[in-house]
N, C-alpha and C. Protein backbone atom coordinates (compact mmCIF):
# COMPACT_ATOMS: atom_id res chain seq x y z
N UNK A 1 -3.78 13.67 10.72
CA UNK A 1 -4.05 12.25 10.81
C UNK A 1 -3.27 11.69 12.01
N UNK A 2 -3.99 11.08 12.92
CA UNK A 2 -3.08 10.27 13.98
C UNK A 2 -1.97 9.49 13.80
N UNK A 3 -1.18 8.35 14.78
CA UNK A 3 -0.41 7.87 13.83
C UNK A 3 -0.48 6.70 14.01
N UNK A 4 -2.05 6.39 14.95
CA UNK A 4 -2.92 4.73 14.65
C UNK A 4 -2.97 4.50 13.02
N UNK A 5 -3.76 5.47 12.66
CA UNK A 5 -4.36 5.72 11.05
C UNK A 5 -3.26 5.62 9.96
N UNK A 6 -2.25 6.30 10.23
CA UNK A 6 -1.04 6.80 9.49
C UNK A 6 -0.53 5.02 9.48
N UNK A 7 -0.23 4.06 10.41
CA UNK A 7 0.27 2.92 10.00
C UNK A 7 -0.48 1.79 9.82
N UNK A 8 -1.82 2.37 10.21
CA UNK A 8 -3.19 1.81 9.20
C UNK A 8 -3.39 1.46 7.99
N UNK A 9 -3.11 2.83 7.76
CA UNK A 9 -3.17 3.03 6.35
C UNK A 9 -1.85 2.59 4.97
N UNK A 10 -0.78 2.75 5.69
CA UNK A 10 0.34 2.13 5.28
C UNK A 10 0.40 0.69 5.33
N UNK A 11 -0.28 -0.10 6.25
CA UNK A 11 0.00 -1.52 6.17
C UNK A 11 -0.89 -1.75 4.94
N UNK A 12 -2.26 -1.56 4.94
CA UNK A 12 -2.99 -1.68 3.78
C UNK A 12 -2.66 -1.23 2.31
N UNK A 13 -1.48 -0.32 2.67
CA UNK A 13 -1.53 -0.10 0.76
C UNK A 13 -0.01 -1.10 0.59
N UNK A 14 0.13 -1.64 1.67
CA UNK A 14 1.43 -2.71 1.48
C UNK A 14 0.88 -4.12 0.76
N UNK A 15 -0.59 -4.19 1.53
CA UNK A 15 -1.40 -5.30 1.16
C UNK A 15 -1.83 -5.60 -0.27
N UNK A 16 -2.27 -4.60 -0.55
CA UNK A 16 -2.91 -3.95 -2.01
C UNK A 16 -1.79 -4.30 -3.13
N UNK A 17 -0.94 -3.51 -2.54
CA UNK A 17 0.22 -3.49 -3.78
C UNK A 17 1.46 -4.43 -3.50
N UNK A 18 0.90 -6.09 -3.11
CA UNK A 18 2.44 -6.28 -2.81
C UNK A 18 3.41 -6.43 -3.95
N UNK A 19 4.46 -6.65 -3.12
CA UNK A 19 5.74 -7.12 -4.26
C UNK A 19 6.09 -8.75 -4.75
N UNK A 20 5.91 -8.38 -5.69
CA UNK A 20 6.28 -10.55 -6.06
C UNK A 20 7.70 -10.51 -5.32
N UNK A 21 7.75 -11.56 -5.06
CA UNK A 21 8.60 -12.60 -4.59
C UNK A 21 10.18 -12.17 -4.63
N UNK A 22 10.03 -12.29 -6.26
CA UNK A 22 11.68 -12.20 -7.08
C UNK A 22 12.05 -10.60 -6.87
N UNK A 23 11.12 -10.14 -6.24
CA UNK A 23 11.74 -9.07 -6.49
C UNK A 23 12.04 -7.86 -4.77
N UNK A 24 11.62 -8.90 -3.63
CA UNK A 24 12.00 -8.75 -2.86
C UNK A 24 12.85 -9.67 -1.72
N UNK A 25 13.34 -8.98 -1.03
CA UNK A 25 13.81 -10.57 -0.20
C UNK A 25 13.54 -11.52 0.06
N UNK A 26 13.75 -12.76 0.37
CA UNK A 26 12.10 -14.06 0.64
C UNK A 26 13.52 -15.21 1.03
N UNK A 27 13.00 -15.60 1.88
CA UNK A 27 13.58 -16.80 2.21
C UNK A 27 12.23 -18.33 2.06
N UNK A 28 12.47 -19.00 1.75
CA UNK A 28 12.20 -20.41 1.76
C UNK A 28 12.97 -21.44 2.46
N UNK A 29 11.62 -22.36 3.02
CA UNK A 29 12.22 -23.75 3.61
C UNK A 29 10.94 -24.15 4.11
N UNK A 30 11.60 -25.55 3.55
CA UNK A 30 10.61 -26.44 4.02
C UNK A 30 9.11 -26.23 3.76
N UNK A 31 8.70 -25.87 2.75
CA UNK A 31 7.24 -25.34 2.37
C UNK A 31 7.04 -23.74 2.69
N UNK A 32 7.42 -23.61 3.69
CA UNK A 32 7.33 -21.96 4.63
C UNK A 32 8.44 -20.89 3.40
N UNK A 33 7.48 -19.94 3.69
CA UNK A 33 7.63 -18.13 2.86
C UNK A 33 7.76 -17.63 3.99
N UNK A 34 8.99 -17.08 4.40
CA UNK A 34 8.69 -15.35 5.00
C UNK A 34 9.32 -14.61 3.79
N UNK A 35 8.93 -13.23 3.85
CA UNK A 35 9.39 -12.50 2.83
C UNK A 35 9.19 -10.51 3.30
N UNK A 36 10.38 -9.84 2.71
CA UNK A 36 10.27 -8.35 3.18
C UNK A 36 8.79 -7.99 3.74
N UNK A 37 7.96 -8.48 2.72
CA UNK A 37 6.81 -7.45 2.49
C UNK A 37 6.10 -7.80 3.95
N UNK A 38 5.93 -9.26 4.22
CA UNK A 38 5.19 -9.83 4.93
C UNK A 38 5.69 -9.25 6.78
N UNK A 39 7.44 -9.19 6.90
CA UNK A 39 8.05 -8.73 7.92
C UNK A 39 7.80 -7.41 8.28
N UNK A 40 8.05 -6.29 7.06
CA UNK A 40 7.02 -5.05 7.62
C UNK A 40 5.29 -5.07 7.94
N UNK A 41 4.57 -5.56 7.45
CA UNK A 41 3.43 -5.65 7.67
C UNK A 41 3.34 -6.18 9.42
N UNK A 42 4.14 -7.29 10.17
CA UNK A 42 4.05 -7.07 11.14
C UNK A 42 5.10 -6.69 11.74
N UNK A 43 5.95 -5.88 11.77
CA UNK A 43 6.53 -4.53 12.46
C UNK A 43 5.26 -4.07 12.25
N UNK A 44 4.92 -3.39 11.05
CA UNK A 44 3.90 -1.91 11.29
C UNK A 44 2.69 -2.41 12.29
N UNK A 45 1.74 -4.01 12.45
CA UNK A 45 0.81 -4.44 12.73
C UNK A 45 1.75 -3.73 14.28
N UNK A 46 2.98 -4.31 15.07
CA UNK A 46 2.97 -4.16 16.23
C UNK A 46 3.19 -2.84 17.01
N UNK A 47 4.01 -1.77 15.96
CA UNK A 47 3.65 -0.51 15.81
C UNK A 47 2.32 0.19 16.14
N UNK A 48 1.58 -0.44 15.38
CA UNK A 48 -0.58 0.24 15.69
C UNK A 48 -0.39 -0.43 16.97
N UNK A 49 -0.49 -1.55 17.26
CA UNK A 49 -0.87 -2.25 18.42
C UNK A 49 -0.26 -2.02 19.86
N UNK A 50 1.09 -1.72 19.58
CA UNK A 50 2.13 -2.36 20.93
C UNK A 50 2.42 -3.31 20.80
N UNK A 51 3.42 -3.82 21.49
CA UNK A 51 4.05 -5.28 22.02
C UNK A 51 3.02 -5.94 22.31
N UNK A 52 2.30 -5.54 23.57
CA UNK A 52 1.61 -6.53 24.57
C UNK A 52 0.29 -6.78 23.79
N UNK A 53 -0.23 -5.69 23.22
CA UNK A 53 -1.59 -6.29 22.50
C UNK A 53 -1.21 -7.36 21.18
N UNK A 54 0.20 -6.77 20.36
CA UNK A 54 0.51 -7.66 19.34
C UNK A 54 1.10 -9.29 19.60
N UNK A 55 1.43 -9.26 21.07
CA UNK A 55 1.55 -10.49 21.54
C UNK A 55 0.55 -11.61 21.57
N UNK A 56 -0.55 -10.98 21.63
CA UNK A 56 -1.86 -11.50 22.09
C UNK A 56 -2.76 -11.96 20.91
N UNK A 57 -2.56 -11.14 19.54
CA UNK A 57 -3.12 -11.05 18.49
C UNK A 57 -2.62 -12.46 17.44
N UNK A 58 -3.63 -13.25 17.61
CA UNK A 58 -3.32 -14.78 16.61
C UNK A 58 -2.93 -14.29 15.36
N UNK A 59 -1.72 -15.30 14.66
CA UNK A 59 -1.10 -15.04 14.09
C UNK A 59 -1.91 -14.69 11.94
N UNK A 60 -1.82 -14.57 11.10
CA UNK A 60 -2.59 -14.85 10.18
C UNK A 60 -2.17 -15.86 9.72
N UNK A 61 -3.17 -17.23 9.12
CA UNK A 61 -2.82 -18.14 8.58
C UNK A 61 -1.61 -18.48 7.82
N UNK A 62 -0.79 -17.10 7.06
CA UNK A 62 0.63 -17.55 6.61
C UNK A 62 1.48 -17.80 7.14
N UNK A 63 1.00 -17.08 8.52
CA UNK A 63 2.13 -17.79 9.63
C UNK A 63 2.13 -18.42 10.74
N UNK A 64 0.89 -19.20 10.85
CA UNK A 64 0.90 -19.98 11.48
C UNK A 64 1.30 -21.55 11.18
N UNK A 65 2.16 -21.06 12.23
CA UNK A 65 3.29 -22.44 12.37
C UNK A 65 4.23 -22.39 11.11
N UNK A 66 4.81 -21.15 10.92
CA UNK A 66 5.71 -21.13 10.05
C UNK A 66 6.77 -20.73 11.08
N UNK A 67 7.91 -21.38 11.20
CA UNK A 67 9.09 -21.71 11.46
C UNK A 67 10.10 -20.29 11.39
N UNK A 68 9.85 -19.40 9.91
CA UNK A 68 10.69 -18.60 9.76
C UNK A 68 9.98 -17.18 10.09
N UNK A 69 8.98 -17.21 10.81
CA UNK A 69 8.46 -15.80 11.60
C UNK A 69 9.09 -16.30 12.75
N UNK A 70 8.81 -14.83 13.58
CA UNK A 70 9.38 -14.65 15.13
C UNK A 70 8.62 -13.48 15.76
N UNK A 71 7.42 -13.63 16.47
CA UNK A 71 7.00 -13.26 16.65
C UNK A 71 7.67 -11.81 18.06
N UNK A 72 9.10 -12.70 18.25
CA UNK A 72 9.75 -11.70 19.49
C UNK A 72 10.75 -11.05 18.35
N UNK A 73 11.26 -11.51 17.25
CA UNK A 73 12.28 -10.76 16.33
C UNK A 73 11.27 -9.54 16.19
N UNK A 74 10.23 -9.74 15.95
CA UNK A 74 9.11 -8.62 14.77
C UNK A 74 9.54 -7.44 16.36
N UNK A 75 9.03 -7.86 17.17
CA UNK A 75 8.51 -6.96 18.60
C UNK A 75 10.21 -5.88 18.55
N UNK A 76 11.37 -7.21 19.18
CA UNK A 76 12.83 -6.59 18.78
C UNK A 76 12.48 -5.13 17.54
N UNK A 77 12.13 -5.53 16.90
CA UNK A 77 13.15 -4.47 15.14
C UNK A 77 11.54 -3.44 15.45
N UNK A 78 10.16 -3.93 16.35
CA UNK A 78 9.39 -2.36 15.99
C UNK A 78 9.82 -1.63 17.10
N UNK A 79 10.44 -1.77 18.57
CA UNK A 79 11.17 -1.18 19.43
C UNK A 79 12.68 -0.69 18.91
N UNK A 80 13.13 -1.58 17.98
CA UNK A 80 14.31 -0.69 17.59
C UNK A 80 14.41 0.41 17.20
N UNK A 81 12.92 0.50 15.92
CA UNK A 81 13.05 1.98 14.90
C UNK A 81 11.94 2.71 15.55
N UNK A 82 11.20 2.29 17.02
CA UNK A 82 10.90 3.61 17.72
C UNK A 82 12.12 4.41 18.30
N UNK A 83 12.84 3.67 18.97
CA UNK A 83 14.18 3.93 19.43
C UNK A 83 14.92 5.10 18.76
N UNK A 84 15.08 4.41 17.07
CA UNK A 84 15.90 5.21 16.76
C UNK A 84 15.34 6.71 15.49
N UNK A 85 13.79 6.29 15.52
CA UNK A 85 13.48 7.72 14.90
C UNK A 85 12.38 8.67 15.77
N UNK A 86 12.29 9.77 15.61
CA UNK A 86 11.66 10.51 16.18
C UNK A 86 10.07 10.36 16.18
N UNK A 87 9.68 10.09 15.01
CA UNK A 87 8.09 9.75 15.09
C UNK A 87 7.96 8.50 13.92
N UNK A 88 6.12 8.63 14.29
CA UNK A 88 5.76 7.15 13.50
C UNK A 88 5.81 7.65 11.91
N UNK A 89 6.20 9.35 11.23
CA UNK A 89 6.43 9.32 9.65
C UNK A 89 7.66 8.99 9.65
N UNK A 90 9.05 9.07 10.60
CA UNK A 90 10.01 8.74 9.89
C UNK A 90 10.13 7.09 9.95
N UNK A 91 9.44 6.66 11.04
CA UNK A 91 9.76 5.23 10.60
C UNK A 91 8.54 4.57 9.52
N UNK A 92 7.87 4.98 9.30
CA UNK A 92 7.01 4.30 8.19
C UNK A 92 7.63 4.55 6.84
N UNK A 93 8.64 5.93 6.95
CA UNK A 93 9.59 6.62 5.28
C UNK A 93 10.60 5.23 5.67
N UNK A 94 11.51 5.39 6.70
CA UNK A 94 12.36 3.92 6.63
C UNK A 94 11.48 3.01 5.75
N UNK A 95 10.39 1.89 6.48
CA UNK A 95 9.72 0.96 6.26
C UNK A 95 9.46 1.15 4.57
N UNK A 96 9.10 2.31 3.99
CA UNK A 96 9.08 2.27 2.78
C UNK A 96 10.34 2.27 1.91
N UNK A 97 11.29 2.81 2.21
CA UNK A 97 12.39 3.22 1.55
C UNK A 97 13.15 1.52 1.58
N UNK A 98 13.12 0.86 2.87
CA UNK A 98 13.37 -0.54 3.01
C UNK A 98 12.67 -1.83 1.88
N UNK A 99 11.32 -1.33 1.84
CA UNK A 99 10.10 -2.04 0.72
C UNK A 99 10.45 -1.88 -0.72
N UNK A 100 10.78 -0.31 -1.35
CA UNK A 100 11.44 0.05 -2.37
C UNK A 100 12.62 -0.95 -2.68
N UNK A 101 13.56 -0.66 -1.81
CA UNK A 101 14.97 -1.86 -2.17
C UNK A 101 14.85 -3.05 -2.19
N UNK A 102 13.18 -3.86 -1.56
CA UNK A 102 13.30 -5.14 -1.57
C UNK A 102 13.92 -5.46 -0.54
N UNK A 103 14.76 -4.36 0.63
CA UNK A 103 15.42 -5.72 1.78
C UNK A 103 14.50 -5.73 2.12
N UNK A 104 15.29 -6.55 3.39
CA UNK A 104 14.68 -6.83 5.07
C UNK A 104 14.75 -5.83 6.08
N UNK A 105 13.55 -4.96 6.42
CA UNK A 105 13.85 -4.23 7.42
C UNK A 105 14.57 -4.35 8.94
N UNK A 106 15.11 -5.97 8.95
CA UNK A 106 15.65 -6.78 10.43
C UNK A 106 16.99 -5.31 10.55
N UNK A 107 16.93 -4.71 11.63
CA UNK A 107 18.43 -3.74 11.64
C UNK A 107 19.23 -4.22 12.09
């Protein structure tokens, strides 16, 4: 399996199965949700994509014009854990092992 497919396929079963709320990290304000689940989904989105195409790619309605995304933090932390693992399975095992505990994958 490539490793377009491989974080394809991982963002989608993130989708499928998310995690409530209480039971992962989540910040609130001011009406606005960011939350673990939602922060890996775009790491992994800029992961498939790149930087420059994920730059380009309109945001999904939960976050548009939400205050507590960052569209240059997300870019930061998916260049970090190319950086620091060897391929796209060990950082998608991070990304899960991170999802499991409920943090924040921010390093």
């Amino acid at each position: 399996m490539n490793d377009t497919l491989k974080v394809k396929n991982f963002i989608q079963s993130v989708i499928d199965n998310p995690k409530p709320l209480d039971e992962q990290w989540c910040e609130r304000r001011q009406g606005f949700v960011w939350c673990s689940d939602w922060e890996i989904i775009e790491i992994a989105k800029c992961l498939m994509h790149g930087p420059e195409v994920y730059r380009l790619d309109p945001p999904p309605n939960r976050l548009k014009g939400n205050p507590l995304w960052s569209m240059e933090k997300i870019v930061a932390e998916a260049k970090f854990l190319t950086n620091r693992y060897k391929n796209i399975d060990d950082v998608i095992n991070k990304l899960k092992e991170e999802r499991q505990r409920g943090d924040t994958p921010t390093p």
